[in-house]
Protein backbone atom coordinates (compact mmCIF):
# COMPACT_ATOMS: atom_id res chain seq x y z
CA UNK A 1 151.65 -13.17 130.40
CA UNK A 2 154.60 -12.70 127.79
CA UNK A 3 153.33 -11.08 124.38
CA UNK A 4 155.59 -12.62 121.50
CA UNK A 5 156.20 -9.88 118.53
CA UNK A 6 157.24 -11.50 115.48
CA UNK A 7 158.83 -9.09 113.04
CA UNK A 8 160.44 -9.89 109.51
CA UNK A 9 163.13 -7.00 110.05
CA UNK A 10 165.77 -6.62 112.44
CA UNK A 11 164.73 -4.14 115.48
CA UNK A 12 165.60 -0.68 114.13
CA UNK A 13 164.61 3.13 113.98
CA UNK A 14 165.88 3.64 110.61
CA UNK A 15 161.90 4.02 109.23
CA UNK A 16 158.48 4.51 110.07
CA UNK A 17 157.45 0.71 110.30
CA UNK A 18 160.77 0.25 112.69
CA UNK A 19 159.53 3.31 114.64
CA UNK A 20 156.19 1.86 115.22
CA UNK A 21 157.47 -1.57 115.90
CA UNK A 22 159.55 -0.08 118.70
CA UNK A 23 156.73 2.46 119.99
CA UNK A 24 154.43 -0.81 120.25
CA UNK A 25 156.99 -2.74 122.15
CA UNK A 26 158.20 0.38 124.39
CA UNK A 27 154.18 0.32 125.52
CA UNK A 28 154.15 -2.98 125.71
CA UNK A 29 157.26 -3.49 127.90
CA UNK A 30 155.30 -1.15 130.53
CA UNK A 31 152.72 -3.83 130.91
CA UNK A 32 154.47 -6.91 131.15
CA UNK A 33 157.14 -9.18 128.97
CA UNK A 34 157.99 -9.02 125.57
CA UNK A 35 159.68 -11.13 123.43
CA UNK A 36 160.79 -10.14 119.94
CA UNK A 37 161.35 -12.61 117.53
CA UNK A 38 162.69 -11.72 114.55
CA UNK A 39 164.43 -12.60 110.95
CA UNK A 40 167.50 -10.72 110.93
CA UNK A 41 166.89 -8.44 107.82
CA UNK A 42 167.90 -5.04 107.24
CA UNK A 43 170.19 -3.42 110.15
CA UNK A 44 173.00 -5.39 110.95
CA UNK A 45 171.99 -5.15 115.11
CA UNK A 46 169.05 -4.08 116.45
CA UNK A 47 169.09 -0.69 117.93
CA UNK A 48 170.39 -0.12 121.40
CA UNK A 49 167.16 1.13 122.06
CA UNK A 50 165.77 -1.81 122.62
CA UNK A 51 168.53 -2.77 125.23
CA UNK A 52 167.22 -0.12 127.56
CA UNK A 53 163.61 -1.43 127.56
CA UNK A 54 162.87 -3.40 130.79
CA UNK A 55 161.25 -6.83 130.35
CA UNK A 56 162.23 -6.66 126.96
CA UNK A 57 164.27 -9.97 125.16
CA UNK A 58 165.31 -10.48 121.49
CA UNK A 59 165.34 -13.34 119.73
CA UNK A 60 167.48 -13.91 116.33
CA UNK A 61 166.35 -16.07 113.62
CA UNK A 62 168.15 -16.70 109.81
CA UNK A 63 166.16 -16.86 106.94
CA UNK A 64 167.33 -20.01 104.74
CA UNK A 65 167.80 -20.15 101.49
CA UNK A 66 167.13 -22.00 98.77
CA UNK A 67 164.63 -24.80 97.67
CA UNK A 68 163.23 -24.45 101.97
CA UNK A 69 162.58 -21.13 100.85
CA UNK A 70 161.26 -21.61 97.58
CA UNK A 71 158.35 -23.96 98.98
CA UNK A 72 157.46 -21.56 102.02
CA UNK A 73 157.22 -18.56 99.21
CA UNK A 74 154.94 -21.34 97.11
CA UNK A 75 152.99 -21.73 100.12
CA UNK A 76 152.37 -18.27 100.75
CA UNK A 77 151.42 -17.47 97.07
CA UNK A 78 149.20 -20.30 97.43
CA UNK A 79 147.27 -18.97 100.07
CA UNK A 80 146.75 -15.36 98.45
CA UNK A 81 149.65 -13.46 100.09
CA UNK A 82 150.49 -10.76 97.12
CA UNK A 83 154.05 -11.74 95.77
CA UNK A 84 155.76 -8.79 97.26
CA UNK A 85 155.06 -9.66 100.66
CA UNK A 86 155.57 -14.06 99.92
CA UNK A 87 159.23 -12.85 99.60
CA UNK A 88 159.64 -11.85 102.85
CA UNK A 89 158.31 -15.15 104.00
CA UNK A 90 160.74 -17.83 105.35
CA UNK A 91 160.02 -21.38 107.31
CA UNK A 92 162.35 -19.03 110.09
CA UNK A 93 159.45 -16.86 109.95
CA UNK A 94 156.76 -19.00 110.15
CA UNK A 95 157.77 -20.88 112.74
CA UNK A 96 158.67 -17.81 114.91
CA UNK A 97 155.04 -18.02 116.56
CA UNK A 98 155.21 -21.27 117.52
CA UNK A 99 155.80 -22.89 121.49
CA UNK A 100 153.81 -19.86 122.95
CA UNK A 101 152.12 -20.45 126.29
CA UNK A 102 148.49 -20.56 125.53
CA UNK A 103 148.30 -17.90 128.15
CA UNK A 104 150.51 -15.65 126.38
CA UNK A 105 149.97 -13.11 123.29
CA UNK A 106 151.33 -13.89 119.56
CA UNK A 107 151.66 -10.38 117.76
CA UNK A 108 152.26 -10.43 114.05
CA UNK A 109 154.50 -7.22 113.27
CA UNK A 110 152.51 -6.30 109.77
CA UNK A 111 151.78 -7.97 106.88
CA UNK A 112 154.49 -9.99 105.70
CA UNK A 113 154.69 -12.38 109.66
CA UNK A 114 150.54 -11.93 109.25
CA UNK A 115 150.56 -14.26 105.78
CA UNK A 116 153.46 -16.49 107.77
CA UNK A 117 151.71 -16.74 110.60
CA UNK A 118 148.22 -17.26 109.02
CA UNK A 119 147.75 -20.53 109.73
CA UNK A 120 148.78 -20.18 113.14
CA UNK A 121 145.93 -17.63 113.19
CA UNK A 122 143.54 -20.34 112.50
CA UNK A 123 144.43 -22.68 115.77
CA UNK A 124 144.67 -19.91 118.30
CA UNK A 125 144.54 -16.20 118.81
CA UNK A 126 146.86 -13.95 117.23
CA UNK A 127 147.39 -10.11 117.09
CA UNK A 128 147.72 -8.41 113.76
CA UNK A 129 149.79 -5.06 114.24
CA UNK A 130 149.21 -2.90 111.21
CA UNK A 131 150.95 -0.20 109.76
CA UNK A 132 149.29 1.13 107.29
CA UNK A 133 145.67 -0.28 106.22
CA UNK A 134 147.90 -1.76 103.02
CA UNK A 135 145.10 -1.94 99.88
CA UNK A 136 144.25 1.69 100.79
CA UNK A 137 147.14 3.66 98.78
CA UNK A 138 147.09 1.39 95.87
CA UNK A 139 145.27 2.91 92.37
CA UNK A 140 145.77 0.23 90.13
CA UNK A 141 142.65 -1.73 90.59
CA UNK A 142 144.72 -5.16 89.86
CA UNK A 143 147.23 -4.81 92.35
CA UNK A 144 145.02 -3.11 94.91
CA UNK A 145 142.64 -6.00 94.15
CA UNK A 146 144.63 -8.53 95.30
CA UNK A 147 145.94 -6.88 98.20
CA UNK A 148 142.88 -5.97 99.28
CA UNK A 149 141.32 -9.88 99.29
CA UNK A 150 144.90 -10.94 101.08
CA UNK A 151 144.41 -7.92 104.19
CA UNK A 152 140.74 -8.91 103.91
CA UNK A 153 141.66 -12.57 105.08
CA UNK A 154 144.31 -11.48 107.85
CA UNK A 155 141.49 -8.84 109.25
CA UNK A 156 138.96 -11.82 109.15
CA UNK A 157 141.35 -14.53 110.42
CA UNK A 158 142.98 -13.04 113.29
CA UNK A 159 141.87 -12.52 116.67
CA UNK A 160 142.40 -8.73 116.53
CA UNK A 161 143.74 -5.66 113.95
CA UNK A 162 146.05 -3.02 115.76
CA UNK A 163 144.88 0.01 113.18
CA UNK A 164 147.63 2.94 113.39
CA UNK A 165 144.57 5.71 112.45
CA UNK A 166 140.79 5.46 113.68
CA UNK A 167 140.42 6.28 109.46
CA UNK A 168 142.58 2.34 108.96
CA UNK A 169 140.06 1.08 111.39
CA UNK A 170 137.10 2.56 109.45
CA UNK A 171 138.42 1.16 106.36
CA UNK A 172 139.50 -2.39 107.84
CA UNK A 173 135.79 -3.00 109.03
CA UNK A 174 134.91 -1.82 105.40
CA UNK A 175 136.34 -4.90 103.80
CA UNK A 176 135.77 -6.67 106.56
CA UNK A 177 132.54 -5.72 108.90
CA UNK A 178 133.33 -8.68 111.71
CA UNK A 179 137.00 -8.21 112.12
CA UNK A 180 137.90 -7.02 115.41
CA UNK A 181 140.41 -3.51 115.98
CA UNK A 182 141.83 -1.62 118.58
CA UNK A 183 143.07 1.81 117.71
CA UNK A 184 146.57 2.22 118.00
CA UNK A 185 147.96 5.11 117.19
CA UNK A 186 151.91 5.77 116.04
CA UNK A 187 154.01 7.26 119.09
CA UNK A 188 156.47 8.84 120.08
CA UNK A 189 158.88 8.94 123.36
CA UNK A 190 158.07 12.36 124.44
CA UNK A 191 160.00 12.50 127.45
CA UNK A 192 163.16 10.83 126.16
CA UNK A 193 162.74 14.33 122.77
CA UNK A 194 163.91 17.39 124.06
CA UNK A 195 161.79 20.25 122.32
CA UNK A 196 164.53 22.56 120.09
CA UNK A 197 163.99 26.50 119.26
CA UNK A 198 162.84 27.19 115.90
CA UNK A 199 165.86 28.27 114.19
CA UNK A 200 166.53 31.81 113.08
CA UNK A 201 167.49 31.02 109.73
CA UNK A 202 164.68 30.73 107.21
CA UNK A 203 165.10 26.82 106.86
CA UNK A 204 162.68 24.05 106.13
CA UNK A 205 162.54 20.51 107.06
CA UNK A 206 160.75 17.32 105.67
CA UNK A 207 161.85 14.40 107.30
CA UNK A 208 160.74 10.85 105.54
CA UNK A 209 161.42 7.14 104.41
CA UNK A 210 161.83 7.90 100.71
CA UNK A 211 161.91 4.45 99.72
CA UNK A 212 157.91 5.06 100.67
CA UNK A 213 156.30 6.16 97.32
CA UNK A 214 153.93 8.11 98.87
CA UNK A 215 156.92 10.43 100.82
CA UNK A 216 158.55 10.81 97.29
CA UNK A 217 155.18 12.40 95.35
CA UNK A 218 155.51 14.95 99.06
CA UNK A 219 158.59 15.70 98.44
CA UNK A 220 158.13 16.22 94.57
CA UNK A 221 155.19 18.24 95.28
CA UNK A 222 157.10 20.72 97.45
CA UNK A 223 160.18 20.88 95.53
CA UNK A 224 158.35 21.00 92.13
CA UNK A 225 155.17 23.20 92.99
CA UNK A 226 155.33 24.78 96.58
CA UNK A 227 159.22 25.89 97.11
CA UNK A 228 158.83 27.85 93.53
CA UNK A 229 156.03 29.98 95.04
CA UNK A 230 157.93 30.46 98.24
CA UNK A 231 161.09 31.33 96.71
CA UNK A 232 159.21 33.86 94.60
CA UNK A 233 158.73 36.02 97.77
CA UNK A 234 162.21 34.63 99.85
CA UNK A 235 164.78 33.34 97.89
CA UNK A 236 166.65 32.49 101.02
CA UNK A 237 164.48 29.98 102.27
CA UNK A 238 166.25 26.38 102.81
CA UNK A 239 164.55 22.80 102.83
CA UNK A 240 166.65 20.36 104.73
CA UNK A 241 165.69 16.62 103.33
CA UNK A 242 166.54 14.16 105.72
CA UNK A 243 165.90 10.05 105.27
CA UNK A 244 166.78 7.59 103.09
CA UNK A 245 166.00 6.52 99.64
CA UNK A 246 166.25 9.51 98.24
CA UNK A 247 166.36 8.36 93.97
CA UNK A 248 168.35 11.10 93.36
CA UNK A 249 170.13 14.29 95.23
CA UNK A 250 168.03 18.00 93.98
CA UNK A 251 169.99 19.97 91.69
CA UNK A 252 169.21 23.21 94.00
CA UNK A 253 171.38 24.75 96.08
CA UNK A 254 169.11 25.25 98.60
CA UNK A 255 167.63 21.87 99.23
CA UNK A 256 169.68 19.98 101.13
CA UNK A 257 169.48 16.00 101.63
CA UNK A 258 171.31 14.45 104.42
CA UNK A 259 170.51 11.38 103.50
CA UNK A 260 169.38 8.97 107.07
CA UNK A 261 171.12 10.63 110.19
CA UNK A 262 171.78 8.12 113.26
CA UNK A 263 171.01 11.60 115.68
CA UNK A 264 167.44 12.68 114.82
CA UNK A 265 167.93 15.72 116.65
CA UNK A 266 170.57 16.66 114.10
CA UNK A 267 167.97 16.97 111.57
CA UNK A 268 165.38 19.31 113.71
CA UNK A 269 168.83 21.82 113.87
CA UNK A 270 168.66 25.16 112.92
CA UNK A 271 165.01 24.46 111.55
CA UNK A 272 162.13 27.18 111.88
CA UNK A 273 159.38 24.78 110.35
CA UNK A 274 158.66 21.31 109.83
CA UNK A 275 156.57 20.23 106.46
CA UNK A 276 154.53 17.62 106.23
CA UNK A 277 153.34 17.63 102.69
CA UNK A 278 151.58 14.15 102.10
CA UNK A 279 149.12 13.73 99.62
CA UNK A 280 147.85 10.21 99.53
CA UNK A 281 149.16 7.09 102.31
CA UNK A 282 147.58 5.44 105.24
CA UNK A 283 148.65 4.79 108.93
CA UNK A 284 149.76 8.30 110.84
CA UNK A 285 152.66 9.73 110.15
CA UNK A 286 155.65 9.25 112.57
CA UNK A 287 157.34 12.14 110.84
CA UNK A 288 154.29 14.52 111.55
CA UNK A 289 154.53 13.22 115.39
CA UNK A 290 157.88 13.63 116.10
CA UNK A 291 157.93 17.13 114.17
CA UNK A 292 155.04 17.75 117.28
CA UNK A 293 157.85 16.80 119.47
CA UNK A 294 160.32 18.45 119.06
CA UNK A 295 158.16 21.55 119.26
CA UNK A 296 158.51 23.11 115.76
CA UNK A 297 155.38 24.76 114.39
CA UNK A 298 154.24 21.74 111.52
CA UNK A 299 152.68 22.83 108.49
CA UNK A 300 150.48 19.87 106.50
CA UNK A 301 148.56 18.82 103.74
CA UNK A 302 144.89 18.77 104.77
CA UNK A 303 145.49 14.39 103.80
CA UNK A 304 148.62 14.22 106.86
CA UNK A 305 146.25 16.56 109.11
CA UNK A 306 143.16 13.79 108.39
CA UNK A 307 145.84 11.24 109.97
CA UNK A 308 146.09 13.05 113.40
CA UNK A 309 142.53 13.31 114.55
CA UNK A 310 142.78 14.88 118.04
CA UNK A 311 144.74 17.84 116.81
CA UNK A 312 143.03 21.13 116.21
CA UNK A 313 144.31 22.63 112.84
CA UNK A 314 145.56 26.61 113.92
CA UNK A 315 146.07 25.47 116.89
CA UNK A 316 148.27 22.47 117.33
CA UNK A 317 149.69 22.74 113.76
CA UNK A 318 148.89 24.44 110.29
CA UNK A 319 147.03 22.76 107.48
CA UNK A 320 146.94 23.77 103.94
CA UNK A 321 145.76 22.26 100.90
CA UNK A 322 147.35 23.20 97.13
CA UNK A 323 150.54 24.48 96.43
CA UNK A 324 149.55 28.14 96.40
CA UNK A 325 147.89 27.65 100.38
CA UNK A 326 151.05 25.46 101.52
CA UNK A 327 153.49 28.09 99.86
CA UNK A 328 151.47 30.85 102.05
CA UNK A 329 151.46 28.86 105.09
CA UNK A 330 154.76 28.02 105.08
CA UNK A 331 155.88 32.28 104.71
CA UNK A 332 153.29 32.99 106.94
CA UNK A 333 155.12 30.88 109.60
CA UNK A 334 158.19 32.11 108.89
CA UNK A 335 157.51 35.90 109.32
CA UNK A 336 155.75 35.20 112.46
CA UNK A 337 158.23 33.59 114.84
CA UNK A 338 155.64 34.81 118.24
CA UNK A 339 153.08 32.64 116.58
CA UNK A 340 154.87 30.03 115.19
CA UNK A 341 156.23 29.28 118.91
CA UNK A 342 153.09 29.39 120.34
CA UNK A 343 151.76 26.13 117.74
CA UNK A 344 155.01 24.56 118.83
CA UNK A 345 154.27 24.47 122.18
CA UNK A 346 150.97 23.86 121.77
CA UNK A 347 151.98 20.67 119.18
CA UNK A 348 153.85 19.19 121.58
CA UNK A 349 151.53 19.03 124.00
CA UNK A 350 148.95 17.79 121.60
CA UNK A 351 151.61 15.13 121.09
CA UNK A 352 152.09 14.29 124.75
CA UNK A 353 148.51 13.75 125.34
CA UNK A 354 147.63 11.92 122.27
CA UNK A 355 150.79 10.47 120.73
CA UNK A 356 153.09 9.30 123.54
CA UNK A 357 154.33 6.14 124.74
CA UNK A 358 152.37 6.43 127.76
CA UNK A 359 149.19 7.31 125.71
CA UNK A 360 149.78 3.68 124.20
CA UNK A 361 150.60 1.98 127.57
CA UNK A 362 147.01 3.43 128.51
CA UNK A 363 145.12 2.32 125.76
CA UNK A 364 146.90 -1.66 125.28
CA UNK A 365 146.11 -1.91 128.93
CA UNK A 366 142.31 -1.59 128.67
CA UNK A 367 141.27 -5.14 128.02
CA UNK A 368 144.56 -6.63 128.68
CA UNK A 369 144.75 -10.69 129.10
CA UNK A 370 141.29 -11.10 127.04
CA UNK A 371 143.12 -12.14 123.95
């Protein structure tokens, strides 16, 4: 059996979704071959990662152009998919599923190959692996609306919805009671992170996707309400930013944005705590997870916390909810560098049991070959 991933990005790390994408297919590769298909988009070359996975092939498609593209994105419009996503449809794309051994598995890598690949959906069985359960961060009831009838149709049309959070699959079989999910969760190659000392130097760290609207209200909620409070009582505290698609670099001194950095461990440097400080967004956090890594005490909103079900809040990591109780939580950490190591520790291991690549290769092998 050979599961076929069809992605609309080329294979990278640079994000969250390219995280997942590669977490999925790092489990996957442990149970049998993969195939990635793909529209090169984005990166240049996929990432070497990828290379070092056994079993593992990639496949390159180009997206045309033109009036061939113009009738797929009429298609697509045509059949509900929200105009954001149509755009990312290509014939390329659609066609990406297609001479698949009925034996094997067809997995559609989110939402924009699940509207190409709907139809497809219709004649056989094929895998929808979600990110995020999509309609759920919208507030505008017109946009939300829509997106919500379009995610309704992939969760009732395909054979099975990958939900990142057991809270996605909750609110998949909300808008749609007979669709069928599996829980699984963002992870994380534990083995492959080395965990890192929390610095001695009073610095902070978010790391995010800011091109993610939800990851640029966090990060205007710390800078704008909880550093203030903090610096009230330490003026030397630091926040490191790391990630791209940040609109515009702070004016502080003491925030620093590094913009996207190729070594990840580069960012977890020097740092005494790790912030997690989402307020609204689906799907688990990557971020939180591989703050749990690296064996940093995390300090979250009580939202990012709600994410991460099978860790136990003031023990695994802190939660907090408001400015005032973030602010607190986060000096609280920092004066107590006995305690703070001891929720590293105990993070990490939270994250080894729950959020690891081999948690995943455990939990895509029960039921394996019924699809």
């Amino acid at each position: 059996m050979t599961d076929v991933l069809v992605t609309s990005m080329t294979p990278a790390l640079g994000s969250g979704v390219g995280l997942r994408t590669y977490g999925v297919t790092a489990a996957l590769a442990q149970l049998g071959r993969v195939e990635v298909r793909y529209v090169a988009f984005g990166s240049g070359a996929p990432a070497p990662e990828y290379g070092r996975l056994p079993g593992v092939t990639l496949s390159a498609r180009s997206a045309s152009r033109g009036p061939r593209r113009g009738l797929a994105y009429g298609r697509a419009r045509a059949q509900g998919v929200p105009a954001g996503l149509a755009r990312g449809i290509s014939p390329e794309l659609a066609a990406a599923g297609g001479g698949v051994g009925l034996k094997d598995r067809v997995i559609a890598d989110g939402p924009v190959p699940a509207g190409a690949l709907m139809a497809l959906a219709r004649r056989r069985p094929v895998v929808y692996l979600a990110h995020n359960l999509e309609s759920a961060g919208f507030r505008g009831a017109d946009p939300g609306q829509r997106l919500r009838r379009f995610e309704q149709r992939i969760l009732r049309t395909f054979a099975e919805a990958w939900m990142a959070t057991r809270a996605d699959e909750q609110g998949a079989l909300a808008i749609a009671p007979e669709a069928r999910t599996r829980y699984v969760p963002n992870v994380v190659d534990v083995d492959a992170i080395a965990p890192v000392a929390p610095g001695a130097s009073p610095r902070l760290l978010l790391v995010a996707d800011f091109t993610y609207a939800p990851n640029r209200e966090a990060a205007a909620f710390l800078i704008d309400e909880v550093l203030p409070r903090v610096w009230a009582h330490d003026p030397d505290v630091r926040l490191r930013l790391a990630g791209r698609g940040l609109p515009a670099p702070p004016s502080d001194p003491r925030i620093e944005a590094t913009g996207f950095l190729p070594q990840l461990r580069d960012a977890y440097a020097d740092v005494a705590v790790v912030l997690v400080p989402l307020l609204r967004g689906g799907g688990s956090p990557l971020k939180f997870v591989e703050g749990l890594a690296f064996g940093l005490p995390v300090v979250a909103t009580a939202h990012a916390a709600g994410l991460l079900p099978d860790g136990v809040p003031g023990r695994d990591f802190v939660v907090a909810s408001g400015a005032e109780a973030f602010a607190a939580a986060v000096l609280e950490r920092l004066g107590d560098p006995g305690g703070s190591a001891a929720i590293g520790a105990a993070g990490r291991a939270l994250c080894a049991r729950s959020y690891s690549v081999q948690t995943l290769v455990r939990l895509l092998g029960e039921g394996r070959g019924t699809l």
